[in-house]
C-alpha atoms as a PDB file:
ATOM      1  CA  UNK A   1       6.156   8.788  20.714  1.00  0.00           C
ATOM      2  CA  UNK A   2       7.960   9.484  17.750  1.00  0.00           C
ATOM      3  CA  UNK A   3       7.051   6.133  15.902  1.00  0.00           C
ATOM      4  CA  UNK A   4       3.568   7.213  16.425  1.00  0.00           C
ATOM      5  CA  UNK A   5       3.335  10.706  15.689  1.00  0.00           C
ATOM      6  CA  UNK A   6       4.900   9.565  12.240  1.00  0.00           C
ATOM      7  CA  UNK A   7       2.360   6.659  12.002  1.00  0.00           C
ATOM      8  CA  UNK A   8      -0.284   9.375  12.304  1.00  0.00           C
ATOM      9  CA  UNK A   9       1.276  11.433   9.901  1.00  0.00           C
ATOM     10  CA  UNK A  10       2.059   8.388   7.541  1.00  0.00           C
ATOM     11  CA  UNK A  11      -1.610   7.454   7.792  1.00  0.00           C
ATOM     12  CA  UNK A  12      -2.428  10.880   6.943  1.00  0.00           C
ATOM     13  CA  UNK A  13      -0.085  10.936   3.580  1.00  0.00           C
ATOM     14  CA  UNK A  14      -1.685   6.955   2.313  1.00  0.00           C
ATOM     15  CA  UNK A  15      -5.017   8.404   2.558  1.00  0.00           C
ATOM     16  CA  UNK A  16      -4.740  11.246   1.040  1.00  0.00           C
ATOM     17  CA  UNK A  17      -2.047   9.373  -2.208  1.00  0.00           C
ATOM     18  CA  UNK A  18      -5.354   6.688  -2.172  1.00  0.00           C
ATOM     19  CA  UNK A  19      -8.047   9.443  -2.093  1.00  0.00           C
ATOM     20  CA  UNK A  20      -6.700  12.640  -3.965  1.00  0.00           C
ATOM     21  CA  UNK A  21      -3.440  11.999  -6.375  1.00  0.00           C
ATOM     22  CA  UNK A  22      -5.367   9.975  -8.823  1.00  0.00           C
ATOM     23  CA  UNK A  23      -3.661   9.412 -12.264  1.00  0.00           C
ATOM     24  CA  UNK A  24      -6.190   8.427 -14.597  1.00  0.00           C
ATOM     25  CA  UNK A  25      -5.822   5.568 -17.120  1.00  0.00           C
ATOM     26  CA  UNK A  26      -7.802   3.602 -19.927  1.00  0.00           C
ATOM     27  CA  UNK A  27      -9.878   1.405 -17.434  1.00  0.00           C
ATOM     28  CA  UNK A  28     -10.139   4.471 -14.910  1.00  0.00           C
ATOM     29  CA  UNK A  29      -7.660   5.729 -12.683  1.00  0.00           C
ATOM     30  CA  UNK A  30      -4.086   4.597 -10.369  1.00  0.00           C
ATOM     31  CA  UNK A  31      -3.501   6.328  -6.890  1.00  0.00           C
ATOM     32  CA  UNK A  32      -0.219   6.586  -4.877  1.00  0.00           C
ATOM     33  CA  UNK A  33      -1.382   5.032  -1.988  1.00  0.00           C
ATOM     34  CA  UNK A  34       0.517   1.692  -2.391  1.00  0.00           C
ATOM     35  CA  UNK A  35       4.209   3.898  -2.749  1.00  0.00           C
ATOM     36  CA  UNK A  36       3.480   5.449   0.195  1.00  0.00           C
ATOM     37  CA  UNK A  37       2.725   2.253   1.908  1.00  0.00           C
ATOM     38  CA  UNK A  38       6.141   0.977   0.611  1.00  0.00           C
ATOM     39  CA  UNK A  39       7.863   4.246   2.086  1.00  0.00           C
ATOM     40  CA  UNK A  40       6.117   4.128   5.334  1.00  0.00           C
ATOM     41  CA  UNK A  41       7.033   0.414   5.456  1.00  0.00           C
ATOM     42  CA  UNK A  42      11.030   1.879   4.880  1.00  0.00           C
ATOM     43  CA  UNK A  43      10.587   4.151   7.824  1.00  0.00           C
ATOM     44  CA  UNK A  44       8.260   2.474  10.257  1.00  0.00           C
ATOM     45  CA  UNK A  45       9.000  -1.100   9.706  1.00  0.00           C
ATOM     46  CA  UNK A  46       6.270  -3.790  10.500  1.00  0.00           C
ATOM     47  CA  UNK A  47       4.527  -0.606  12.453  1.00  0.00           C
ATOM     48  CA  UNK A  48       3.627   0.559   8.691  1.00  0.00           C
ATOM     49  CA  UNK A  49       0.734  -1.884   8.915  1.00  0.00           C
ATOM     50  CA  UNK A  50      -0.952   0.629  10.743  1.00  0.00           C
ATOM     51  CA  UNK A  51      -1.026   3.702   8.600  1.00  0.00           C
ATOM     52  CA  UNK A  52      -1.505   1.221   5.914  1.00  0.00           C
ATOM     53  CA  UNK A  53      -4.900  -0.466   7.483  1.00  0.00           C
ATOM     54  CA  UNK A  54      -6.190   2.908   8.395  1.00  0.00           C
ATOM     55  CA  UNK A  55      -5.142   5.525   5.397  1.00  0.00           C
ATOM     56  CA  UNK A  56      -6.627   2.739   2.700  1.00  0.00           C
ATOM     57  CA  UNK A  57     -10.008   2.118   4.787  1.00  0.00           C
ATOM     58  CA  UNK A  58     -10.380   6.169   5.064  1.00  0.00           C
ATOM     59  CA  UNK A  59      -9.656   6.522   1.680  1.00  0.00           C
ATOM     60  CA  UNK A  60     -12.627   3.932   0.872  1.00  0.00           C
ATOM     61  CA  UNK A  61     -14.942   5.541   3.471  1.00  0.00           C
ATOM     62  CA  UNK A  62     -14.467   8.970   2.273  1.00  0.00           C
ATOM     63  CA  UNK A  63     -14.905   8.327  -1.125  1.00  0.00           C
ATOM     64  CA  UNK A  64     -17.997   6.467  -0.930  1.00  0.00           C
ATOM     65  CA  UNK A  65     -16.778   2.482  -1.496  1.00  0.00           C
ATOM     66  CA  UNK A  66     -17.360   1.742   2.156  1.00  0.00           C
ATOM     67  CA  UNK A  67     -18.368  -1.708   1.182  1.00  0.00           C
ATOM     68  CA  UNK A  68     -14.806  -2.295   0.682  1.00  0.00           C
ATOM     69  CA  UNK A  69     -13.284  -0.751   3.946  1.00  0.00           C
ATOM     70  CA  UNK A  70     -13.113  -3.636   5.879  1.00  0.00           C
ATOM     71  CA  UNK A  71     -11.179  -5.719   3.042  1.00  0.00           C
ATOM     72  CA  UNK A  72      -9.234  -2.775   2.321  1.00  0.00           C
ATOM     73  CA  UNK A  73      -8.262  -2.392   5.928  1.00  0.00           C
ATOM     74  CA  UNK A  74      -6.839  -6.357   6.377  1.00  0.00           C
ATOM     75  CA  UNK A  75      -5.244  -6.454   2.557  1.00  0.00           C
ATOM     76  CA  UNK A  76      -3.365  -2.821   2.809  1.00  0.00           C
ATOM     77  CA  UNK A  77      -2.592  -3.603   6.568  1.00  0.00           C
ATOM     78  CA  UNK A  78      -1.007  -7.056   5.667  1.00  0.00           C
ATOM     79  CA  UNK A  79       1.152  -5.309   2.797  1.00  0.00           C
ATOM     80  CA  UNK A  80       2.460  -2.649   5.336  1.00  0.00           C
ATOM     81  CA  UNK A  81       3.294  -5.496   7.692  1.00  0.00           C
ATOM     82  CA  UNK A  82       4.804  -7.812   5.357  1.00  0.00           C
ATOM     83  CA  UNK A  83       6.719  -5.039   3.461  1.00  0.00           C
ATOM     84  CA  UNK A  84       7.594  -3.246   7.343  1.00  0.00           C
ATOM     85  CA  UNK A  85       8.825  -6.609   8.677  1.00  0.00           C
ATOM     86  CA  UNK A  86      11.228  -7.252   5.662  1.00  0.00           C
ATOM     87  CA  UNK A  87      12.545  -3.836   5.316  1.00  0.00           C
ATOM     88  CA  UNK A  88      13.289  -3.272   8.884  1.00  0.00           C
ATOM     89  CA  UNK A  89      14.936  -7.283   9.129  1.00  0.00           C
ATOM     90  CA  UNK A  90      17.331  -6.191   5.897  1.00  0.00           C
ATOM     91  CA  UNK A  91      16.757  -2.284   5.639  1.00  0.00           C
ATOM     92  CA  UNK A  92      19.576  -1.961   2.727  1.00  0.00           C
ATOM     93  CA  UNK A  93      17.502  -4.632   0.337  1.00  0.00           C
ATOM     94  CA  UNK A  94      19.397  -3.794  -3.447  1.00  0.00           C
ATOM     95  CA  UNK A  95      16.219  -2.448  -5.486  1.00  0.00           C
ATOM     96  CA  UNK A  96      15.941  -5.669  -7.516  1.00  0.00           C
ATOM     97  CA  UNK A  97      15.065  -7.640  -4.214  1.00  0.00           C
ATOM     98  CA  UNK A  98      13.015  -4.417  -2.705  1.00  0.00           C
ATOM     99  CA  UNK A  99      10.917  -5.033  -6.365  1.00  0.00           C
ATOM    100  CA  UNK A 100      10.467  -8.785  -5.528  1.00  0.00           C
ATOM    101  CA  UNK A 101       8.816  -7.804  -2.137  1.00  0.00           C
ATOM    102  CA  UNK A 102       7.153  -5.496  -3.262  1.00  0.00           C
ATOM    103  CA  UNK A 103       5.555  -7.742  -6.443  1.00  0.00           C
ATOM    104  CA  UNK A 104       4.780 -10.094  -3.161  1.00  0.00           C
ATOM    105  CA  UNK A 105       2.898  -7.401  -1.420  1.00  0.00           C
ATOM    106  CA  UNK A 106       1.018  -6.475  -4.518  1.00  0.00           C
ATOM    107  CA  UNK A 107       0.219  -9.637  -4.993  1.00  0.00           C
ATOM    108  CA  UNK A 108      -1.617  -9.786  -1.734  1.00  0.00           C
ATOM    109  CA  UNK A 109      -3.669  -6.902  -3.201  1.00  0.00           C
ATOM    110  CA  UNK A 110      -4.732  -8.354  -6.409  1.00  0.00           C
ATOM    111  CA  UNK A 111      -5.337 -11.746  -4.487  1.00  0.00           C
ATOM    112  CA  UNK A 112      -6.994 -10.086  -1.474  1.00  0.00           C
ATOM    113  CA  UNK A 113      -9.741  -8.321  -3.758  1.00  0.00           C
ATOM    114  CA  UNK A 114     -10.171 -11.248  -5.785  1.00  0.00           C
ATOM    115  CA  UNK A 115     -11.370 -13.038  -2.849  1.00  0.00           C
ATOM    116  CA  UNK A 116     -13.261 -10.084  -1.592  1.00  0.00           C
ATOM    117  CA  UNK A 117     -15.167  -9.764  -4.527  1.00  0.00           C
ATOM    118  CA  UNK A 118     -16.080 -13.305  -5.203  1.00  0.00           C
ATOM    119  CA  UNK A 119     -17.551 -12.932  -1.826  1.00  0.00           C
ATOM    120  CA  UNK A 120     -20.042 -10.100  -2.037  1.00  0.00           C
ATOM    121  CA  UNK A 121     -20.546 -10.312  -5.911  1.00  0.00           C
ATOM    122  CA  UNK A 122     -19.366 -13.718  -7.774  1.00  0.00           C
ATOM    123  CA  UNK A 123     -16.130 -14.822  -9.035  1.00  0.00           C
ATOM    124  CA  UNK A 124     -16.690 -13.542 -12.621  1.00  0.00           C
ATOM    125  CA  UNK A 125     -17.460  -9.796 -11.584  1.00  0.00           C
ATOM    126  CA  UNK A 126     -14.397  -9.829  -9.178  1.00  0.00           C
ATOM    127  CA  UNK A 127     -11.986 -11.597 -11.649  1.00  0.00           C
ATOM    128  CA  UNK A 128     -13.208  -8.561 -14.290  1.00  0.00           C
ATOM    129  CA  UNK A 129     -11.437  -6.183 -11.537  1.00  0.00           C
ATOM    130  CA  UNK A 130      -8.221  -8.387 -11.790  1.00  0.00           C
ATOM    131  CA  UNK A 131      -6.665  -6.067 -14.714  1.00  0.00           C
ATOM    132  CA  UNK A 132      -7.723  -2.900 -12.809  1.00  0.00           C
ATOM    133  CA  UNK A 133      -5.516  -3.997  -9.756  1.00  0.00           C
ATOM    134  CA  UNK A 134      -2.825  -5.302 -11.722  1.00  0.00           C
ATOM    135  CA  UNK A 135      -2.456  -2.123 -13.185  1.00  0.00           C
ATOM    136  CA  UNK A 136      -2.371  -0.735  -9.533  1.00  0.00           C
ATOM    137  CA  UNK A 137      -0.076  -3.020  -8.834  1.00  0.00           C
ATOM    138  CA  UNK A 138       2.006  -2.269 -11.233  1.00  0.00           C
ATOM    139  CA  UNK A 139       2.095   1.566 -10.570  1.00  0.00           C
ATOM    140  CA  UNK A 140       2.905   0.772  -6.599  1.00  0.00           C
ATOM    141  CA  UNK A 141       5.620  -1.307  -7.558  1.00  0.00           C
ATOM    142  CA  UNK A 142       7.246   1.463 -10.014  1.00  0.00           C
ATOM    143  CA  UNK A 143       6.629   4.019  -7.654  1.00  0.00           C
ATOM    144  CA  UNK A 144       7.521   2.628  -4.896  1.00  0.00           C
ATOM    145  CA  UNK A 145      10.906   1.778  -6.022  1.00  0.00           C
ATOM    146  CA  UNK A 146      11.306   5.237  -7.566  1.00  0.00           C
ATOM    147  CA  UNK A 147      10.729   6.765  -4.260  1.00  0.00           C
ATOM    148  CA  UNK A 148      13.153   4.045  -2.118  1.00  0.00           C
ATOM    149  CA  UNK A 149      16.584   5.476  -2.029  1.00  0.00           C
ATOM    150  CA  UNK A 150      15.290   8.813  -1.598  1.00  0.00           C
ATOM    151  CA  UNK A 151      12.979   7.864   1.141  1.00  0.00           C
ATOM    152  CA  UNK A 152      16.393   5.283   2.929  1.00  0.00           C
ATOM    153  CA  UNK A 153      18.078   8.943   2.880  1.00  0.00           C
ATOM    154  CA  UNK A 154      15.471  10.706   5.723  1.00  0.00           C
ATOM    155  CA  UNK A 155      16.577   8.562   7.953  1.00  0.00           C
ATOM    156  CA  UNK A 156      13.947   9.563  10.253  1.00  0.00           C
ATOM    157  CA  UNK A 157      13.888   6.543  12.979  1.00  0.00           C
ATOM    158  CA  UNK A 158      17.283   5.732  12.305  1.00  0.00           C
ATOM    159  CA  UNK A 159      19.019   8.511  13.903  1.00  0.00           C
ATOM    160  CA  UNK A 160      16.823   8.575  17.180  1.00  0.00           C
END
């Protein structure tokens, strides 16, 4: 009960990083919904997935890029799940290795869209996003690892 409740809650949280706490850049603008994919991933393990599939595809329904909700919902779940099923295997990763997992899991994203996009536009148009989610990328690695050891100190599943 408790894994779920904080899967709801943790769903809650990468919606609202995706869809509110934009930080806006030169090309247009970062969220924090990949950080708090990591840190759900630290406290759910591979159950992560979840919140990550369905805060991402809310955050693209709400804020009218539906088209990509589906996409959004299989690349963001698969980083949850990857990132969940290391972290809980080897839960006291050094940050160096945590950054290599996550660079995997963001590569997933920027490889996910690419795909995506050369699917309902053309290869050109979707390769012309690629610097947009390597910037993304870039910001959910950073923060991500920034928020790590303080999110390993809740130890909110651990001590149930």
């Amino acid at each position: 009960i408790r894994s779920i409740a904080l899967g709801g809650v943790s769903s809650a949280l990468v919606m609202l990083a995706t869809y509110v706490l934009k930080i806006p850049t030169f090309i247009g603008y970062i969220n924090l919904g990949d950080a708090v994919i990591f840190a759900s991933a630290t406290i759910l393990g591979p159950f992560a997935a979840v919140s990550a599939a369905i805060g991402s595809a809310l955050a693209d329904l709400i804020g009218a890029y539906g088209q990509y909700a589906p996409a959004t919902f299989l690349i963001k779940g698969t980083m949850g799940l990857l990132a969940g099923l290391v972290l809980k295997k080897r839960p006291n990763l050094s940050l160096w290795t945590a950054g290599l997992l996550f660079i995997v899991c963001e590569i997933v994203m920027v490889g996910g869209y690419l795909i995506f996009e050369t699917i309902i536009y053309d290869f050109r148009t979707a390769l012309a996003a690629v610097p947009y989610n390597a910037l993304q990328a870039v910001a959910g690695v950073t923060l991500g690892l920034v928020s790590l050891p303080f999110v390993r100190r809740l130890r909110i599943l651990q001590d149930s």
